[in-house]
PDB file of N, CA and C in Angstrom:
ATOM      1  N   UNK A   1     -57.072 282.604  97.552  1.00  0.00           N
ATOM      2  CA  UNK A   1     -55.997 281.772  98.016  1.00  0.00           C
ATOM      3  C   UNK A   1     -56.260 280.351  97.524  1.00  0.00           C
ATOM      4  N   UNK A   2     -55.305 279.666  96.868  1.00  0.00           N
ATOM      5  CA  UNK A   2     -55.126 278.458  96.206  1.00  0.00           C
ATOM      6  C   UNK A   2     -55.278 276.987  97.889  1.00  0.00           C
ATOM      7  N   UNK A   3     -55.724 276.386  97.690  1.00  0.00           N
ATOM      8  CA  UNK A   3     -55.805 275.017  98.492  1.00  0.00           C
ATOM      9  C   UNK A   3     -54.402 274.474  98.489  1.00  0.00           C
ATOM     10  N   UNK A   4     -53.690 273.463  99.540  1.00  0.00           N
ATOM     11  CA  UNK A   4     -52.628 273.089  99.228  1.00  0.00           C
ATOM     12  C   UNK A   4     -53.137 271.996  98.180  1.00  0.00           C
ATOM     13  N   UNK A   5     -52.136 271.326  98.567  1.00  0.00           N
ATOM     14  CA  UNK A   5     -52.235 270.109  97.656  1.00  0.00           C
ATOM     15  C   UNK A   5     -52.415 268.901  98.499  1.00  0.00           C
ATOM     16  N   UNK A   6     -53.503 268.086  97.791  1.00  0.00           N
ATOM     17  CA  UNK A   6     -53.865 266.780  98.845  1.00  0.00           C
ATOM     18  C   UNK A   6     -53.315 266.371  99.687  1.00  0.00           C
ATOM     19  N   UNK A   7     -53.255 266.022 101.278  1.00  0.00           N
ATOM     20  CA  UNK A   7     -52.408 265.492 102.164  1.00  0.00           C
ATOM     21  C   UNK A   7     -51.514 266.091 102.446  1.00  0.00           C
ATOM     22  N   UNK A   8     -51.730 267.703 102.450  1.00  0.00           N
ATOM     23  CA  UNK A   8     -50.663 268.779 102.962  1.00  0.00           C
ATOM     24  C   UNK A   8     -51.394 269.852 103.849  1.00  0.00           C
ATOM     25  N   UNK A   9     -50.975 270.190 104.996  1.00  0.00           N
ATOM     26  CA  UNK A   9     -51.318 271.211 105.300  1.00  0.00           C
ATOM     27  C   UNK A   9     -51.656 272.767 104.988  1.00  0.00           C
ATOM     28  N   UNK A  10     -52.080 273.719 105.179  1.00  0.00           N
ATOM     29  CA  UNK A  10     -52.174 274.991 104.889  1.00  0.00           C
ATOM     30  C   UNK A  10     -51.040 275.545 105.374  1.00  0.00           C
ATOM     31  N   UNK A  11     -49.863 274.957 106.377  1.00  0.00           N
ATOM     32  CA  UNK A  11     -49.320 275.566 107.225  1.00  0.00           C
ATOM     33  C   UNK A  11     -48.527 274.316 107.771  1.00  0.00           C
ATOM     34  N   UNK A  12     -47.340 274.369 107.709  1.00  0.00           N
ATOM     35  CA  UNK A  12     -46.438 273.145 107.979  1.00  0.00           C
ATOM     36  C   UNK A  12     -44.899 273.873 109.319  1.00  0.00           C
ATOM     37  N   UNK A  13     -44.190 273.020 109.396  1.00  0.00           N
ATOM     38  CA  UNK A  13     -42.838 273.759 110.432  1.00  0.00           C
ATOM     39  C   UNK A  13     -41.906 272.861 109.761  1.00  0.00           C
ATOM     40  N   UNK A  14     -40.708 273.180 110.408  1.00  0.00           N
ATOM     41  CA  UNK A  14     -39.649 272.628 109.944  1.00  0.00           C
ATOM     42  C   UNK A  14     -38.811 272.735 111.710  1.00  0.00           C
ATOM     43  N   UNK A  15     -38.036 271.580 112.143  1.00  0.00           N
ATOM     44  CA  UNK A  15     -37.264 271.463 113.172  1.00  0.00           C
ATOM     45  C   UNK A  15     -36.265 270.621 112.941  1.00  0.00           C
ATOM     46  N   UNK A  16     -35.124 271.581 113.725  1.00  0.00           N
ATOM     47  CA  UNK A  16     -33.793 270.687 113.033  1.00  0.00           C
ATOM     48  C   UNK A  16     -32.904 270.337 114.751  1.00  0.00           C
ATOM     49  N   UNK A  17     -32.758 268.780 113.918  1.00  0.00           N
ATOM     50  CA  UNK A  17     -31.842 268.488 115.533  1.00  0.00           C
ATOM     51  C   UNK A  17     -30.159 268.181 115.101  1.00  0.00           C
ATOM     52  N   UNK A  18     -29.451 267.861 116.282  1.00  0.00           N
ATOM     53  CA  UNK A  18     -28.120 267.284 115.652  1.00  0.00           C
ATOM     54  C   UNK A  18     -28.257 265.893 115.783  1.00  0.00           C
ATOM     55  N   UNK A  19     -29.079 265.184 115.774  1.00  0.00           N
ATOM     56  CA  UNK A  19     -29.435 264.106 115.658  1.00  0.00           C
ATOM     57  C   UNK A  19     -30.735 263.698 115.419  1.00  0.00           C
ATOM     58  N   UNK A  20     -30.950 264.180 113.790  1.00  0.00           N
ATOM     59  CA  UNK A  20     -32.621 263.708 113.535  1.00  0.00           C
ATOM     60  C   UNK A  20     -32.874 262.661 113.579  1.00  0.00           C
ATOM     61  N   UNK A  21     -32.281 261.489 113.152  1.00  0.00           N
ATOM     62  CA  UNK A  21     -33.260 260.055 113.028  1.00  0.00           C
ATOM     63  C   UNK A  21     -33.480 260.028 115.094  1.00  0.00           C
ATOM     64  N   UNK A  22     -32.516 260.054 115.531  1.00  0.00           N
ATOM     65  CA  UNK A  22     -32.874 259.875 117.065  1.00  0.00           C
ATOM     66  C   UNK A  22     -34.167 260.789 117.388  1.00  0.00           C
ATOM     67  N   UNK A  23     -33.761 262.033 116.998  1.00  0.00           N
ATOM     68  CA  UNK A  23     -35.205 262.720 117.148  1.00  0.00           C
ATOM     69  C   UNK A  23     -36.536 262.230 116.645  1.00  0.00           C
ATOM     70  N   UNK A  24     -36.577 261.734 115.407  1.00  0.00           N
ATOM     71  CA  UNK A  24     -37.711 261.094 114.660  1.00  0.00           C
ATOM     72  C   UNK A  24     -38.302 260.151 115.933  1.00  0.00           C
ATOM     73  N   UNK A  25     -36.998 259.319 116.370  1.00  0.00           N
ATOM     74  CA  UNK A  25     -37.966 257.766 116.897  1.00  0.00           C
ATOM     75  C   UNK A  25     -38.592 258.643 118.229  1.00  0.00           C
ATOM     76  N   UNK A  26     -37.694 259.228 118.546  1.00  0.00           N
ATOM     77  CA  UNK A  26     -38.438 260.103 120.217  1.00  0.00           C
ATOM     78  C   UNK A  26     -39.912 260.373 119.545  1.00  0.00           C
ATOM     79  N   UNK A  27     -39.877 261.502 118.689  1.00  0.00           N
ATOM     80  CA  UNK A  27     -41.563 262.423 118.703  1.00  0.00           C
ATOM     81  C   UNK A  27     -42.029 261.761 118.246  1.00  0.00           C
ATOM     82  N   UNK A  28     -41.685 259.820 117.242  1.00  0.00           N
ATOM     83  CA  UNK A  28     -42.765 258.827 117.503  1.00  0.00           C
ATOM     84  C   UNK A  28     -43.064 258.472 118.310  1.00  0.00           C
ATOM     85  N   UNK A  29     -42.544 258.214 119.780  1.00  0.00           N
ATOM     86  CA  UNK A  29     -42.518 257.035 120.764  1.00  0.00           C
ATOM     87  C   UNK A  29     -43.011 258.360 121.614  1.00  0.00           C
ATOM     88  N   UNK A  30     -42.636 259.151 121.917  1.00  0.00           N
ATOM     89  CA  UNK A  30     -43.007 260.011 123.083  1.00  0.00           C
ATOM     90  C   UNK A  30     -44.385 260.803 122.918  1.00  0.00           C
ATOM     91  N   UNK A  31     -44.552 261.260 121.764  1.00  0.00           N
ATOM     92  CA  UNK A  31     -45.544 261.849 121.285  1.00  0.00           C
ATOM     93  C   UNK A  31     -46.817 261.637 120.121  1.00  0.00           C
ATOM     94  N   UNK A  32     -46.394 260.545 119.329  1.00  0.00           N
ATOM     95  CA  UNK A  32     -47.667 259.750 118.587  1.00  0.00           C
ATOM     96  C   UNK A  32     -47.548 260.568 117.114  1.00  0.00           C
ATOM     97  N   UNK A  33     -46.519 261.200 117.268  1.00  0.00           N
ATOM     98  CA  UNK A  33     -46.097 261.416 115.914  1.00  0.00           C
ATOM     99  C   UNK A  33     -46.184 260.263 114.513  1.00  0.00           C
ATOM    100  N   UNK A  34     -46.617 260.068 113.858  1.00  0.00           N
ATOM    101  CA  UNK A  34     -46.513 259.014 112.520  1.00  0.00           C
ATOM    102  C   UNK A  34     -45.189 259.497 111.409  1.00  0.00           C
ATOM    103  N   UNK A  35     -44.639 258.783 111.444  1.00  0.00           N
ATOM    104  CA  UNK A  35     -43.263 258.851 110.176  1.00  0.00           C
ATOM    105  C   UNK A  35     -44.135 258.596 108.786  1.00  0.00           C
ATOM    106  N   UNK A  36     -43.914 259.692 107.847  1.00  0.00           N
ATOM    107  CA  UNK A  36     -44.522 259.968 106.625  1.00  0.00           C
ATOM    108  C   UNK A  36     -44.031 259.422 105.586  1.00  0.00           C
ATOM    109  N   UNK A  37     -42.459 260.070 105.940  1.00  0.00           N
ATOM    110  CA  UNK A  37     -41.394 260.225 104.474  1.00  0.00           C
ATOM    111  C   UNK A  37     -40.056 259.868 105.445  1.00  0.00           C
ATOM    112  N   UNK A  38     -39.252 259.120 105.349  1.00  0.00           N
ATOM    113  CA  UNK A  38     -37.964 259.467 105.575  1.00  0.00           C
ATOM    114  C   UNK A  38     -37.021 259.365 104.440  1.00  0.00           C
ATOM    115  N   UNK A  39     -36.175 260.066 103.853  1.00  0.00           N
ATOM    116  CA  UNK A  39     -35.618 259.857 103.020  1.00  0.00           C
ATOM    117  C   UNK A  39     -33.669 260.243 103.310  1.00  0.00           C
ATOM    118  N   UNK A  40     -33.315 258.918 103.358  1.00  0.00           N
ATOM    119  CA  UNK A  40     -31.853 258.621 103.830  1.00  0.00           C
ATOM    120  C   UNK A  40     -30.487 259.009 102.877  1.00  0.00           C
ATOM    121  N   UNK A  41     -29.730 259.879 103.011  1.00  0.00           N
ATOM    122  CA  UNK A  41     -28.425 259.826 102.227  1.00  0.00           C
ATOM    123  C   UNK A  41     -27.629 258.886 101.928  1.00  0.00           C
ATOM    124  N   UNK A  42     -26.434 258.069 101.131  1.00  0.00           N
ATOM    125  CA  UNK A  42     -25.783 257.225 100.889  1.00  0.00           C
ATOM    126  C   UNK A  42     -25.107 256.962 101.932  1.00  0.00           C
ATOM    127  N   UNK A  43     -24.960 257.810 102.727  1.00  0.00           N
ATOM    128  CA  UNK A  43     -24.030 257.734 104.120  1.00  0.00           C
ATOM    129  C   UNK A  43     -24.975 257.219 105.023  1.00  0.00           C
ATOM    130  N   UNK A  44     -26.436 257.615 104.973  1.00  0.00           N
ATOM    131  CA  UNK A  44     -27.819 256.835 105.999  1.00  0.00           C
ATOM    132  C   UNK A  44     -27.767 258.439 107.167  1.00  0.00           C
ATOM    133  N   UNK A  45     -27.593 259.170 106.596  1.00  0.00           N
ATOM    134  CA  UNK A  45     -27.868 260.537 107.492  1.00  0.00           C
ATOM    135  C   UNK A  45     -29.285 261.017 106.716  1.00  0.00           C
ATOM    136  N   UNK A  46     -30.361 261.737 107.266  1.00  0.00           N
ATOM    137  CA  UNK A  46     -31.509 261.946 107.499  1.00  0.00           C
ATOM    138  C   UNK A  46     -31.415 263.362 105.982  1.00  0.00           C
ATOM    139  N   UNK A  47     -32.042 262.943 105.225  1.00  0.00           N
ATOM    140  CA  UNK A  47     -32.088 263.693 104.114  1.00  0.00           C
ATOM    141  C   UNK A  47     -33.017 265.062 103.810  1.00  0.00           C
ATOM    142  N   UNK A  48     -34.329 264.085 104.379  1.00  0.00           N
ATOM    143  CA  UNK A  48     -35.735 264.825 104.173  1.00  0.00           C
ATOM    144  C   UNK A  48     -36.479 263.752 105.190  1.00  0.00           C
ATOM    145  N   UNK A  49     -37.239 264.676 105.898  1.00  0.00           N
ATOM    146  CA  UNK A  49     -38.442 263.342 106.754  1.00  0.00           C
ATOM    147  C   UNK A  49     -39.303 264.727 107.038  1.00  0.00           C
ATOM    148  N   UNK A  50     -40.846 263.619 106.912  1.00  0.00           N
ATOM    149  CA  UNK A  50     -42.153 264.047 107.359  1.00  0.00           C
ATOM    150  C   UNK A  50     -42.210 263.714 108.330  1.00  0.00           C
ATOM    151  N   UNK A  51     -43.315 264.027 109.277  1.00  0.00           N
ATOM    152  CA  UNK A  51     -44.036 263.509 110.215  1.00  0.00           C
ATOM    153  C   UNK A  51     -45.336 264.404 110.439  1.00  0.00           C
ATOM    154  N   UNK A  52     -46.012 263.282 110.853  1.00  0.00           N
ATOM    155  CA  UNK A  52     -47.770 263.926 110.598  1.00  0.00           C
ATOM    156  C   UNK A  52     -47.933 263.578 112.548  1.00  0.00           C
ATOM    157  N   UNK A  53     -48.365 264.256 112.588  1.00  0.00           N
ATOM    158  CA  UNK A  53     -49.747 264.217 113.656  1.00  0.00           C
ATOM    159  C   UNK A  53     -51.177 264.696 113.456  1.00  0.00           C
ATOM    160  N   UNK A  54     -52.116 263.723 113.412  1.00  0.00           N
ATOM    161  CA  UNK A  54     -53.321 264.686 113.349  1.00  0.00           C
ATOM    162  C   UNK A  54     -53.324 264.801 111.735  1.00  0.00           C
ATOM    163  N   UNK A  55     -53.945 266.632 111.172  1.00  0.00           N
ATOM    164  CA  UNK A  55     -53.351 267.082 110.001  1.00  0.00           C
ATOM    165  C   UNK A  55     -52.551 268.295 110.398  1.00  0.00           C
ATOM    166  N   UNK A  56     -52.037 267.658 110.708  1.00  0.00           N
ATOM    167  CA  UNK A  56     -50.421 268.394 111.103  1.00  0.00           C
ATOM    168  C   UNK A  56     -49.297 267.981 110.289  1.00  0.00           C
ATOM    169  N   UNK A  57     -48.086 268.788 110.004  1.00  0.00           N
ATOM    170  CA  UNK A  57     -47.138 268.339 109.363  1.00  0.00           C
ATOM    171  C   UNK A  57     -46.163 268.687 109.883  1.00  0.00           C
ATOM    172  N   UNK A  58     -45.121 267.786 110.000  1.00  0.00           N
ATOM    173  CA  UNK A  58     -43.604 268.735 110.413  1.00  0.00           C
ATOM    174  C   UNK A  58     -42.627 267.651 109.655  1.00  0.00           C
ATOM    175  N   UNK A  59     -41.211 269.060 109.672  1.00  0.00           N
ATOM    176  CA  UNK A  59     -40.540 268.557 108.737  1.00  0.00           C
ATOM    177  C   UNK A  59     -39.271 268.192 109.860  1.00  0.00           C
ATOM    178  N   UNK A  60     -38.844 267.404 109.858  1.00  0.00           N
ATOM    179  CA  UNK A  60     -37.545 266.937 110.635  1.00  0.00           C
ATOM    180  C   UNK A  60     -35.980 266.643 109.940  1.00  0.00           C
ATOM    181  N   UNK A  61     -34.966 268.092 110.461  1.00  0.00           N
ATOM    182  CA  UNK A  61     -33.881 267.744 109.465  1.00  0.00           C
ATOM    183  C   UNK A  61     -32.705 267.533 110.677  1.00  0.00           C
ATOM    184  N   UNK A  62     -31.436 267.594 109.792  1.00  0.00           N
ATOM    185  CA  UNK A  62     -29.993 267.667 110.475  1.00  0.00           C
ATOM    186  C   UNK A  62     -29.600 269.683 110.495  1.00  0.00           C
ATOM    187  N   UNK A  63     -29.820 269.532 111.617  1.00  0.00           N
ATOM    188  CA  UNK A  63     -29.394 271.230 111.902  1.00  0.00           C
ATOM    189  C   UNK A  63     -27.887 271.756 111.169  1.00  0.00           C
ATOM    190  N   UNK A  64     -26.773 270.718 111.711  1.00  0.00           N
ATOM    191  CA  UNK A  64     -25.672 271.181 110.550  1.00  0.00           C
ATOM    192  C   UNK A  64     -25.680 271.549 109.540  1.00  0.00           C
ATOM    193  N   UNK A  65     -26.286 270.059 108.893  1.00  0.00           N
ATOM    194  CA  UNK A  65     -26.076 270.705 106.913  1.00  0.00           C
ATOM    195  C   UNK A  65     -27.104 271.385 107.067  1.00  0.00           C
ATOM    196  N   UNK A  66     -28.330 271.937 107.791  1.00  0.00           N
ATOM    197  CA  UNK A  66     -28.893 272.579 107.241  1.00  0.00           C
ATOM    198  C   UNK A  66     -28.639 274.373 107.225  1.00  0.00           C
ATOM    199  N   UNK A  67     -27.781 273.990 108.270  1.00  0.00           N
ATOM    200  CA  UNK A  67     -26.941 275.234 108.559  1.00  0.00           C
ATOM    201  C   UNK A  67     -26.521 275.490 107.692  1.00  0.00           C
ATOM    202  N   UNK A  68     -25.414 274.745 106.902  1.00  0.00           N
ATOM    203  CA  UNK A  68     -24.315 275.105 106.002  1.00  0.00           C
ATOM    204  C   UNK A  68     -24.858 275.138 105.054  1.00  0.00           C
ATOM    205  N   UNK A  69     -26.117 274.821 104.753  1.00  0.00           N
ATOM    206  CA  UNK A  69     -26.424 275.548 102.992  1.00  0.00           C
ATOM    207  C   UNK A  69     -27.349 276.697 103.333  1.00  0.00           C
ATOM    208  N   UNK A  70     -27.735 276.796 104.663  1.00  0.00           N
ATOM    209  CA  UNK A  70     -28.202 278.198 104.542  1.00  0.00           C
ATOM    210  C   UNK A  70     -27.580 279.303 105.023  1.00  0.00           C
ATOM    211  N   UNK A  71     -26.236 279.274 105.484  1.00  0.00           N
ATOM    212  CA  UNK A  71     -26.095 280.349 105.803  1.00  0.00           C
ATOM    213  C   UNK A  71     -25.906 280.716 107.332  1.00  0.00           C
ATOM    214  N   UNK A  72     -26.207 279.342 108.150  1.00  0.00           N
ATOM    215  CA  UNK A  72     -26.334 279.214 109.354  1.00  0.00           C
ATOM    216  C   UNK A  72     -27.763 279.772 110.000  1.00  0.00           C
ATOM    217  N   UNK A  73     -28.362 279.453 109.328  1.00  0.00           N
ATOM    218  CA  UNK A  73     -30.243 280.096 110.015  1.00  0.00           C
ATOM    219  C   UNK A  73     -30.339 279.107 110.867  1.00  0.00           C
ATOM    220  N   UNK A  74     -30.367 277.717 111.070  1.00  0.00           N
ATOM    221  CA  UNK A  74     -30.860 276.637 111.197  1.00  0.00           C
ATOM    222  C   UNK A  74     -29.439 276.635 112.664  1.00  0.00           C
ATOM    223  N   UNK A  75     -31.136 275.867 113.737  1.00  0.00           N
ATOM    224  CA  UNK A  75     -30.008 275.686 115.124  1.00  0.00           C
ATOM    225  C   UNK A  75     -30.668 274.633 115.792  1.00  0.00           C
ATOM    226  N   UNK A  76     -30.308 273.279 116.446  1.00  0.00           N
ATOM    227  CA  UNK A  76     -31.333 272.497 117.026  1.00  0.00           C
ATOM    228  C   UNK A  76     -31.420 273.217 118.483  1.00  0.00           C
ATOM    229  N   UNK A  77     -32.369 272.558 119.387  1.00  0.00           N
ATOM    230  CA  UNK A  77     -32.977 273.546 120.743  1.00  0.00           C
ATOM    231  C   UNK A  77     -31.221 273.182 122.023  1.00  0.00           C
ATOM    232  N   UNK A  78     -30.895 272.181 121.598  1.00  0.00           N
ATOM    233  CA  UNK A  78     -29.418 271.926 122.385  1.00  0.00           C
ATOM    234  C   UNK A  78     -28.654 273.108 122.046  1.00  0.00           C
ATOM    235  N   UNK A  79     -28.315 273.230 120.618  1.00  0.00           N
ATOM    236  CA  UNK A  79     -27.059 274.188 119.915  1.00  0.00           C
ATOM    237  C   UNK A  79     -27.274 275.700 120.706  1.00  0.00           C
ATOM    238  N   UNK A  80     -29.023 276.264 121.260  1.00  0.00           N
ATOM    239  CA  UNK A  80     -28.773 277.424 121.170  1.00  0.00           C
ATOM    240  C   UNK A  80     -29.091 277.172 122.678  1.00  0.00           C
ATOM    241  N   UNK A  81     -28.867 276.132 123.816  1.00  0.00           N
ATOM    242  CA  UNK A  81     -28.937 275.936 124.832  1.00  0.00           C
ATOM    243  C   UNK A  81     -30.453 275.885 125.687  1.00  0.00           C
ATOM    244  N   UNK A  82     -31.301 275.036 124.783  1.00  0.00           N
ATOM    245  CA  UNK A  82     -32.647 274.344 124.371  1.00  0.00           C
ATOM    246  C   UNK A  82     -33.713 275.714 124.674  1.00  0.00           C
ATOM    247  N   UNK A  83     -34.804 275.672 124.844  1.00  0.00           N
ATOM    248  CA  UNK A  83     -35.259 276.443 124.429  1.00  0.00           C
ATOM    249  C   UNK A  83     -37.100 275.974 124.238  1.00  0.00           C
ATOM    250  N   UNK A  84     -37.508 276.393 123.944  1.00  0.00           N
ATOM    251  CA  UNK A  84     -39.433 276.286 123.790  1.00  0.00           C
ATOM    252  C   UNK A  84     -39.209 276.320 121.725  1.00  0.00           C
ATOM    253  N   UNK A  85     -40.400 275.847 121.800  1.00  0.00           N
ATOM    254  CA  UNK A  85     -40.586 275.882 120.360  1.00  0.00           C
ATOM    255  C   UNK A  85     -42.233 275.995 120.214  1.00  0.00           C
ATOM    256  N   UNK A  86     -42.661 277.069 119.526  1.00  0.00           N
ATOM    257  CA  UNK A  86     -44.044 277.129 119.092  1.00  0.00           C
ATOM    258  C   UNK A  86     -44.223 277.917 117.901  1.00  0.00           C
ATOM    259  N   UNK A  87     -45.762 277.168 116.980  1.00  0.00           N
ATOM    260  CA  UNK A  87     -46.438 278.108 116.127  1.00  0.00           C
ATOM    261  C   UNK A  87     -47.744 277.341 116.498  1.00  0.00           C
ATOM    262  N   UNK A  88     -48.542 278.398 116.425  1.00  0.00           N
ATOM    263  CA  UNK A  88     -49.996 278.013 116.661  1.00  0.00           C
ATOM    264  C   UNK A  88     -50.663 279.439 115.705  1.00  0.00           C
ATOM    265  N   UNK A  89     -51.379 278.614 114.798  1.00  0.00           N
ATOM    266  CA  UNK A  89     -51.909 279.058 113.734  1.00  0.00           C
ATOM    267  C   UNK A  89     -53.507 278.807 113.810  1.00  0.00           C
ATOM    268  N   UNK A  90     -54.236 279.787 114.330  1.00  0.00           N
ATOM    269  CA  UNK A  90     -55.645 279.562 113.933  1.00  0.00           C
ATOM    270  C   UNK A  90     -55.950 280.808 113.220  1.00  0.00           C
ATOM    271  N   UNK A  91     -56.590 280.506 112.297  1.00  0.00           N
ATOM    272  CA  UNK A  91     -57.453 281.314 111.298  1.00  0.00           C
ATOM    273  C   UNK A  91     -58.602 280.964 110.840  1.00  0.00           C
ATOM    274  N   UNK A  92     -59.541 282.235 111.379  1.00  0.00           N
ATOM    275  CA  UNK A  92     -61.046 281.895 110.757  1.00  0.00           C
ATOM    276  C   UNK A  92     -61.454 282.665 109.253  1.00  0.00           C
ATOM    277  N   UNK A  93     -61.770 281.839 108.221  1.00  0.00           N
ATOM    278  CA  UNK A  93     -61.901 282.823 106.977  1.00  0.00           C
ATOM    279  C   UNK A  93     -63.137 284.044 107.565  1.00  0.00           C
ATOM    280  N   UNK A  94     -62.509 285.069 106.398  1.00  0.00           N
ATOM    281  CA  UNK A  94     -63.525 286.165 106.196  1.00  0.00           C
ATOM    282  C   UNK A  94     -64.578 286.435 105.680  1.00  0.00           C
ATOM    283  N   UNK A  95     -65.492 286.465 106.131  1.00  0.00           N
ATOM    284  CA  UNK A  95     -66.759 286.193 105.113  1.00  0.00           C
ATOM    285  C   UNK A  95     -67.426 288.011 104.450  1.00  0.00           C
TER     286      UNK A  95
END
């Protein structure tokens, strides 16, 4: 198995709200989240954003469009009448 690439996790998430930048400043202010990347559309709607905790990574989008180019996979925890959210990933290599 290949290493990521510098300053990336082995293992990242993706969470989508209907209001990401509002979401961004919350899981800074509430939770100690660090803003990585934000990267803004011409309109100033939330394009692409990082956020690190730790070496942690998460990706923070707009649940709509992300809906509409996929197909509708994508739901924020309001849309599907909120909800828990987890991945917890431990792995010990094999020797």
């Amino acid at each position: 198995m290949k290493n990521p690439p510098a300053g990336w996790p082995r293992i990242s998430n993706s969470v989508y709200y209907d209001d990401p930048r509002r979401a961004i400043d919350w899981l800074v202010s509430a939770f100690g989240f660090e803003l990585r990347l934000k990267v803004e559309g011409d309109d100033g709607s939330i394009v692409h954003s990082e956020l690190t905790f730790g070496d942690g990574l998460i990706f923070v989008g707009d649940a709509a469009k992300a809906s509409s180019k996929n197909g509708g996979v994508r739901a924020s925890p309001q849309s599907v009448g909120g909800g828990e959210y987890a991945a917890d990933v431990y792995l010990r290599r094999r020797c």
